[in-house]
N, C-alpha and C. Protein backbone atom coordinates (compact mmCIF):
# COMPACT_ATOMS: atom_id res chain seq x y z
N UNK A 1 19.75 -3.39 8.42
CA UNK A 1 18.60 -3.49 7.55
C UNK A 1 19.03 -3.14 6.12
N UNK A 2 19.06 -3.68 5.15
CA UNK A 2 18.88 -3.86 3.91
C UNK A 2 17.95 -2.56 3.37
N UNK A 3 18.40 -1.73 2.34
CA UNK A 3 17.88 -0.73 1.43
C UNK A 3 16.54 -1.17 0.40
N UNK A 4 15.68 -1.23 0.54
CA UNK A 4 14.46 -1.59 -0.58
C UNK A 4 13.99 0.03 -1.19
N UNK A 5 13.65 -0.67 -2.27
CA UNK A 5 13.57 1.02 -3.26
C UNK A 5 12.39 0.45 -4.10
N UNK A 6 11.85 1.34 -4.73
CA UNK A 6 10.48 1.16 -5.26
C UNK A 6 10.28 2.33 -6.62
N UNK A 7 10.35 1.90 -7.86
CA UNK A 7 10.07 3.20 -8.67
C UNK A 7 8.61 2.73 -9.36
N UNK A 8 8.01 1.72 -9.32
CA UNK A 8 6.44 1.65 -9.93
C UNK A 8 6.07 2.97 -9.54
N UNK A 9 5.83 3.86 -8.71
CA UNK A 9 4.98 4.56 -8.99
C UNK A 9 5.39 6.48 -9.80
N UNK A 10 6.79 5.32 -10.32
CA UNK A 10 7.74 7.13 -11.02
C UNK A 10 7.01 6.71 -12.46
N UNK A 11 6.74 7.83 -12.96
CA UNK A 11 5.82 8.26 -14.45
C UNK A 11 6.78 7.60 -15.28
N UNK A 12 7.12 6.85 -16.23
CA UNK A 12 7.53 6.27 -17.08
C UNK A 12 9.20 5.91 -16.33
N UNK A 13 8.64 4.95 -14.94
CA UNK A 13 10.06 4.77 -14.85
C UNK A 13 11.10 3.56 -16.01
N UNK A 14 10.47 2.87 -16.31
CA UNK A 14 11.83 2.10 -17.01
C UNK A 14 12.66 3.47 -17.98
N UNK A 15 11.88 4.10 -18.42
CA UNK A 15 13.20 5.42 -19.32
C UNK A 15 13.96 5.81 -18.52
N UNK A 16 13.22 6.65 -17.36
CA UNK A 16 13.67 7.39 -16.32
C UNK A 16 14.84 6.67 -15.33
N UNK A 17 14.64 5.64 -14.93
CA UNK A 17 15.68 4.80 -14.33
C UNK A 17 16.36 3.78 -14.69
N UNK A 18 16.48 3.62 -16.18
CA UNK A 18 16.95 2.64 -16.15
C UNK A 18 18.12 3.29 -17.56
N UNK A 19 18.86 2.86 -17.60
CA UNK A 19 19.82 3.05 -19.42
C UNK A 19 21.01 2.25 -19.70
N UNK A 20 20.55 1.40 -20.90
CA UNK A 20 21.17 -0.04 -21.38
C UNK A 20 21.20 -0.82 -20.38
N UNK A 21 20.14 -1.01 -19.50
CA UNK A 21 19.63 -2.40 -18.86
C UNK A 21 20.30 -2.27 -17.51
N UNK A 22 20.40 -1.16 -17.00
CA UNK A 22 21.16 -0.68 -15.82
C UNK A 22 20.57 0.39 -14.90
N UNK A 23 20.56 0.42 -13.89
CA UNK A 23 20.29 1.61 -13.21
C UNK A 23 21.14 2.76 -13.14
N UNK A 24 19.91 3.92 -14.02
CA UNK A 24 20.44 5.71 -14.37
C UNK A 24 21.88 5.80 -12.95
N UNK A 25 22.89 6.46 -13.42
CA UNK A 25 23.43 6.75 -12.12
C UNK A 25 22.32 7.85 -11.33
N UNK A 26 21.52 8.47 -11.73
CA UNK A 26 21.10 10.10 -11.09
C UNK A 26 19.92 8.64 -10.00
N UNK A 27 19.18 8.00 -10.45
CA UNK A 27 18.44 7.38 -10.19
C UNK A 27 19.13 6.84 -8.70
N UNK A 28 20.33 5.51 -9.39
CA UNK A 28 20.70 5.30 -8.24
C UNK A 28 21.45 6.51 -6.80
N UNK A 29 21.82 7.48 -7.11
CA UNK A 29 22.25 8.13 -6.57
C UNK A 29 20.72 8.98 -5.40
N UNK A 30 19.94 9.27 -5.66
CA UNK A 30 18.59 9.66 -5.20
C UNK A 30 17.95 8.55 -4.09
N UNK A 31 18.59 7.19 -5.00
CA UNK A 31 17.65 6.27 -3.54
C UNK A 31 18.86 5.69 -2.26
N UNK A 32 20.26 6.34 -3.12
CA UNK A 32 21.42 6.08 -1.49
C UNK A 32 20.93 7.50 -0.79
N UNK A 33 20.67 8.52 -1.71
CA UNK A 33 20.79 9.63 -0.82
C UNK A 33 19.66 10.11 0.33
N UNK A 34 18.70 8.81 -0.30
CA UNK A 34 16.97 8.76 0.58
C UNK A 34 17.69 8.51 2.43
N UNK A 35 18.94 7.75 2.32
CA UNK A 35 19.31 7.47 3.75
C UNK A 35 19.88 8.64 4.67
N UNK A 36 20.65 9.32 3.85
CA UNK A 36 21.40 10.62 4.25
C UNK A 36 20.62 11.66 4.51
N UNK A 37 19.84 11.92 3.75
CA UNK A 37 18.95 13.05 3.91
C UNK A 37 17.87 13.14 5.08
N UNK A 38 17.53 11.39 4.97
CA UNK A 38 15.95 11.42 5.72
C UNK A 38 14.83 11.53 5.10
N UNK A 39 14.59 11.74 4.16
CA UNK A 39 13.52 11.22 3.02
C UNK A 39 13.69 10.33 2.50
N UNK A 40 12.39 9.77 2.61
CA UNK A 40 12.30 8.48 2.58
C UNK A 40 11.37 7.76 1.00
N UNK A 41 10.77 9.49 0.25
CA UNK A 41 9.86 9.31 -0.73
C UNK A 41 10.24 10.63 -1.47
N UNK A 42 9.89 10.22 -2.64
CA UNK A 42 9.71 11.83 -3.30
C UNK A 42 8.25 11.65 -3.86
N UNK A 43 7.73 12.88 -3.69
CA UNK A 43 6.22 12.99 -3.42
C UNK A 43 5.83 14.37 -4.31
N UNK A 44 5.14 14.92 -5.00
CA UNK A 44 4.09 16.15 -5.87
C UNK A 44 4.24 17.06 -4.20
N UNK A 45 4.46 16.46 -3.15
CA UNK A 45 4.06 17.71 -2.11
C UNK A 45 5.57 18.31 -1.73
N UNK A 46 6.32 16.92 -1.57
CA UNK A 46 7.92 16.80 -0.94
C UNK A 46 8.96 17.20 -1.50
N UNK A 47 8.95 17.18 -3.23
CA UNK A 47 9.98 17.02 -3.83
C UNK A 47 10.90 18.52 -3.74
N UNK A 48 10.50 18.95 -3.55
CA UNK A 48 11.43 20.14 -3.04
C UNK A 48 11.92 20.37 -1.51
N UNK A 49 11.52 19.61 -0.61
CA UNK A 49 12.42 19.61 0.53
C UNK A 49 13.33 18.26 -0.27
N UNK A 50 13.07 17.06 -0.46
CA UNK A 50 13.70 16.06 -0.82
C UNK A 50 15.46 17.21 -1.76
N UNK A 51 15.00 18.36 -2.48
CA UNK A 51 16.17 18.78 -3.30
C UNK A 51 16.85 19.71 -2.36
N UNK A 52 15.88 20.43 -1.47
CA UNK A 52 16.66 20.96 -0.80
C UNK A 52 17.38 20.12 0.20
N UNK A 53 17.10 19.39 0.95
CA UNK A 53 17.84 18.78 1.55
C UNK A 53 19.13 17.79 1.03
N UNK A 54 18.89 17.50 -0.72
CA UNK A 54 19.92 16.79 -1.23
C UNK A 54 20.76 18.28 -1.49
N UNK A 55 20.75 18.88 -1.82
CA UNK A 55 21.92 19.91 -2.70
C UNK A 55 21.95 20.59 -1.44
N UNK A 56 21.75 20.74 -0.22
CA UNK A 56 22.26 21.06 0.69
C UNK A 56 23.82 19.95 0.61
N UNK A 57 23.45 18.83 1.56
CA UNK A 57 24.47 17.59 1.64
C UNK A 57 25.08 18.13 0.70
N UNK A 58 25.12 17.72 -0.66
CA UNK A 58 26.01 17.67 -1.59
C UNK A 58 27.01 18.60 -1.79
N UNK A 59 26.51 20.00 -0.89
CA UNK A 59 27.67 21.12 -1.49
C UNK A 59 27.79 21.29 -0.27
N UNK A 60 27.79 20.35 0.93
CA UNK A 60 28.36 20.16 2.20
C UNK A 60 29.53 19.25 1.88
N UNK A 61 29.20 17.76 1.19
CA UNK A 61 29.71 17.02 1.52
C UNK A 61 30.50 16.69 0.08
N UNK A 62 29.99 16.77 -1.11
CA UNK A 62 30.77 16.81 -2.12
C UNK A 62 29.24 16.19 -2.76
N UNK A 63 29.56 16.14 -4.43
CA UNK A 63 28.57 15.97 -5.08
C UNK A 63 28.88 14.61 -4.97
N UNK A 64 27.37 13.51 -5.62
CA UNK A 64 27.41 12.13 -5.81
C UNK A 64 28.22 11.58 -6.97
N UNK A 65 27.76 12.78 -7.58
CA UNK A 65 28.26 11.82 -9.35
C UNK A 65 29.26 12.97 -9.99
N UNK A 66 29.97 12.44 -10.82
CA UNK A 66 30.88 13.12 -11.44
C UNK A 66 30.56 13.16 -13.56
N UNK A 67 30.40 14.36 -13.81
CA UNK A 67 30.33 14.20 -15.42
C UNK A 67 31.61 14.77 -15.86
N UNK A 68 32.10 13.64 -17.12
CA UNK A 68 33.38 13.84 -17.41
C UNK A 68 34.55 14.46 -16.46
N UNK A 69 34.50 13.72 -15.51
CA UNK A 69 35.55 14.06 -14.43
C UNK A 69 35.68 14.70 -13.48
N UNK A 70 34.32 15.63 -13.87
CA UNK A 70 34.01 17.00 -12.73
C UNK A 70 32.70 16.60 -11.79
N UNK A 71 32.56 17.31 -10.46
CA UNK A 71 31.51 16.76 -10.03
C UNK A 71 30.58 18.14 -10.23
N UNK A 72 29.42 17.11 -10.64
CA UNK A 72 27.93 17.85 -10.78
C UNK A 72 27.00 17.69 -9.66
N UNK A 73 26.29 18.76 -8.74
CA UNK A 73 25.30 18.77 -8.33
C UNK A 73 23.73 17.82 -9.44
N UNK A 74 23.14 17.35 -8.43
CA UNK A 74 21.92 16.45 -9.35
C UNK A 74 20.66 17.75 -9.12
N UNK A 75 19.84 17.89 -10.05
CA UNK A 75 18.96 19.20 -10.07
C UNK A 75 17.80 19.11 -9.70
N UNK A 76 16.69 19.98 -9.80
CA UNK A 76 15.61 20.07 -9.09
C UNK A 76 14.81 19.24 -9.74
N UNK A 77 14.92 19.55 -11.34
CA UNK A 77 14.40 19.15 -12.45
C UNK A 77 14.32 17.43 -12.68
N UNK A 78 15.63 16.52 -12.00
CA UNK A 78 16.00 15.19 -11.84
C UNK A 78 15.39 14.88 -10.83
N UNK A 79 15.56 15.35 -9.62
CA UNK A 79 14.40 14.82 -8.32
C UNK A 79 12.94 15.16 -8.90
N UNK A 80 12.41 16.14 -9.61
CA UNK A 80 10.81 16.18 -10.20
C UNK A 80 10.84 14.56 -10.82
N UNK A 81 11.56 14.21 -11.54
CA UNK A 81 11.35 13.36 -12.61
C UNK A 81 11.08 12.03 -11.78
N UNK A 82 11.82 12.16 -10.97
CA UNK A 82 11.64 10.87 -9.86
C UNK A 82 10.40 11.03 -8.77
N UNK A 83 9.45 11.89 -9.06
CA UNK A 83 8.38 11.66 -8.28
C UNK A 83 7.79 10.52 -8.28
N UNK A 84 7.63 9.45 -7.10
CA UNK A 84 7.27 8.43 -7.19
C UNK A 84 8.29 7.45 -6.42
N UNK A 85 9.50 7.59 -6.72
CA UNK A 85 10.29 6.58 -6.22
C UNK A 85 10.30 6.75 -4.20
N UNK A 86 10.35 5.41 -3.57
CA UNK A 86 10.23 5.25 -2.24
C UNK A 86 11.52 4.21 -2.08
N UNK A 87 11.47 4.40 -0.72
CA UNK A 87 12.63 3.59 -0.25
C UNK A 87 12.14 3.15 1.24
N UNK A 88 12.76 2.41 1.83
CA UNK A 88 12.54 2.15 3.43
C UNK A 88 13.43 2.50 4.25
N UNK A 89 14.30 3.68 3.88
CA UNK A 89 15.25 4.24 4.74
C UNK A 89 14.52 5.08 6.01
N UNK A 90 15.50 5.66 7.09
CA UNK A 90 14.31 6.52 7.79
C UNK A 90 14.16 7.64 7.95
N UNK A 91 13.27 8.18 8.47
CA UNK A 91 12.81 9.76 7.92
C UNK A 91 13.23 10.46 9.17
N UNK A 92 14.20 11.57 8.73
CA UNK A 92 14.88 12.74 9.84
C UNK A 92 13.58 13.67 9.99
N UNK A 93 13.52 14.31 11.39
CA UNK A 93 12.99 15.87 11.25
C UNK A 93 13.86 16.54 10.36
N UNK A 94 13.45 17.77 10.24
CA UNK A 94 14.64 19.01 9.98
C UNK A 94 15.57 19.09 10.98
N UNK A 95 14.92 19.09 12.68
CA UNK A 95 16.40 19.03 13.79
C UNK A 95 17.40 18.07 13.29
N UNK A 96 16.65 16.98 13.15
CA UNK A 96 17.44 15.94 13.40
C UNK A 96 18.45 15.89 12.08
N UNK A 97 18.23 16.33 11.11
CA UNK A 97 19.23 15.99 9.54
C UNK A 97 20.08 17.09 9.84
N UNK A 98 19.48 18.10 10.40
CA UNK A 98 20.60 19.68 10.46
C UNK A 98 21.88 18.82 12.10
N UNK A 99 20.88 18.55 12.88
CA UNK A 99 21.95 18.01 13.72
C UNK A 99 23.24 16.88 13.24
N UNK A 100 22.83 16.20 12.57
CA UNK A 100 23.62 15.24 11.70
C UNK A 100 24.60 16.29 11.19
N UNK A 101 24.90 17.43 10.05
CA UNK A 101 25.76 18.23 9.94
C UNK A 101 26.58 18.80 11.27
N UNK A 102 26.02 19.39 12.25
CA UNK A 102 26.29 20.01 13.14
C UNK A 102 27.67 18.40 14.07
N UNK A 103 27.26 17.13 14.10
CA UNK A 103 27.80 16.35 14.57
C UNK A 103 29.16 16.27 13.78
N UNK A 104 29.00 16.47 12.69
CA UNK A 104 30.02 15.95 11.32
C UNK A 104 30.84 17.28 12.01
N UNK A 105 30.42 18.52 12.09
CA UNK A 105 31.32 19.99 11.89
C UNK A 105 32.65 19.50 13.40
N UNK A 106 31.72 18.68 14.60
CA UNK A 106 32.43 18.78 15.39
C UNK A 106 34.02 17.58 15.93
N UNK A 107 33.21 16.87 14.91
CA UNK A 107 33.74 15.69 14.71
C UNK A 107 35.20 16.17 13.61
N UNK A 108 34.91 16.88 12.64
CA UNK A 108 36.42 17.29 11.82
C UNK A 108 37.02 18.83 12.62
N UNK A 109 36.20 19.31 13.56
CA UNK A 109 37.46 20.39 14.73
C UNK A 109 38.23 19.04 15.67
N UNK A 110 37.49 18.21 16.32
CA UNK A 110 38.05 17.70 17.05
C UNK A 110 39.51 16.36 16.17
N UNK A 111 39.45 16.39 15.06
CA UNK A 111 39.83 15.80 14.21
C UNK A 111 41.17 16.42 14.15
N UNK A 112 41.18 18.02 13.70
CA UNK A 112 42.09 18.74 13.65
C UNK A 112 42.15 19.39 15.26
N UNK A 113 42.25 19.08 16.39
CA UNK A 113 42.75 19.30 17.17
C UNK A 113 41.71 21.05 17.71
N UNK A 114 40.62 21.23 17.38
CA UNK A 114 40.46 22.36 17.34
C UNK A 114 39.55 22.65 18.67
């Protein structure tokens, strides 16, 4: 299935997502990470599981984006801004996204022989 993303309903999205006729990296980075996480929306109710569950991943798995060479965590303040944006990815419980880590942990012991 194909990724569909939706920002009509982010508060001034063409600023917010878009710069020199392109999609923001923070932007694009928020609607790959809608798959990983299991959120599927950022929402006035959600947007703070949506961050916790991204900056979890990210300082699991490494950050998305890199500024001037280094990688940066994306902030609470950048997922607020994107209230509004949806995607059709699908939506984890909490078991189910924490189990997803827990699969990964066993998958790099058995990797290294452990």
């Amino acid at each position: 299935m194909a990724l569909d993303w939706y920002f009509g309903k982010i508060e001034n999205f063409k600023q917010v997502c878009f710069q020199n006729g392109k999609m923001n990296p923070i932007t694009h980075s928020l609607v790959f990470a809608t798959m990983v996480i299991g959120v599927n929306e950022i929402t006035k109710k959600n947007w703070a599981k949506f961050y916790a569950r991204l900056n979890f991943w990210e300082r699991v798995n490494g950050s998305y984006l890199l500024k001037k060479g280094k990688p940066f965590l994306i902030s609470a303040e950048e997922v607020k801004r994107h209230i509004g944006l949806s995607t059709n990815a699908r939506v984890f419980s909490d078991t189910k996204f924490l189990r997803n880590f827990s699969m990964k942990l066993k998958d790099v012991e058995q990797s290294i022989g452990v």
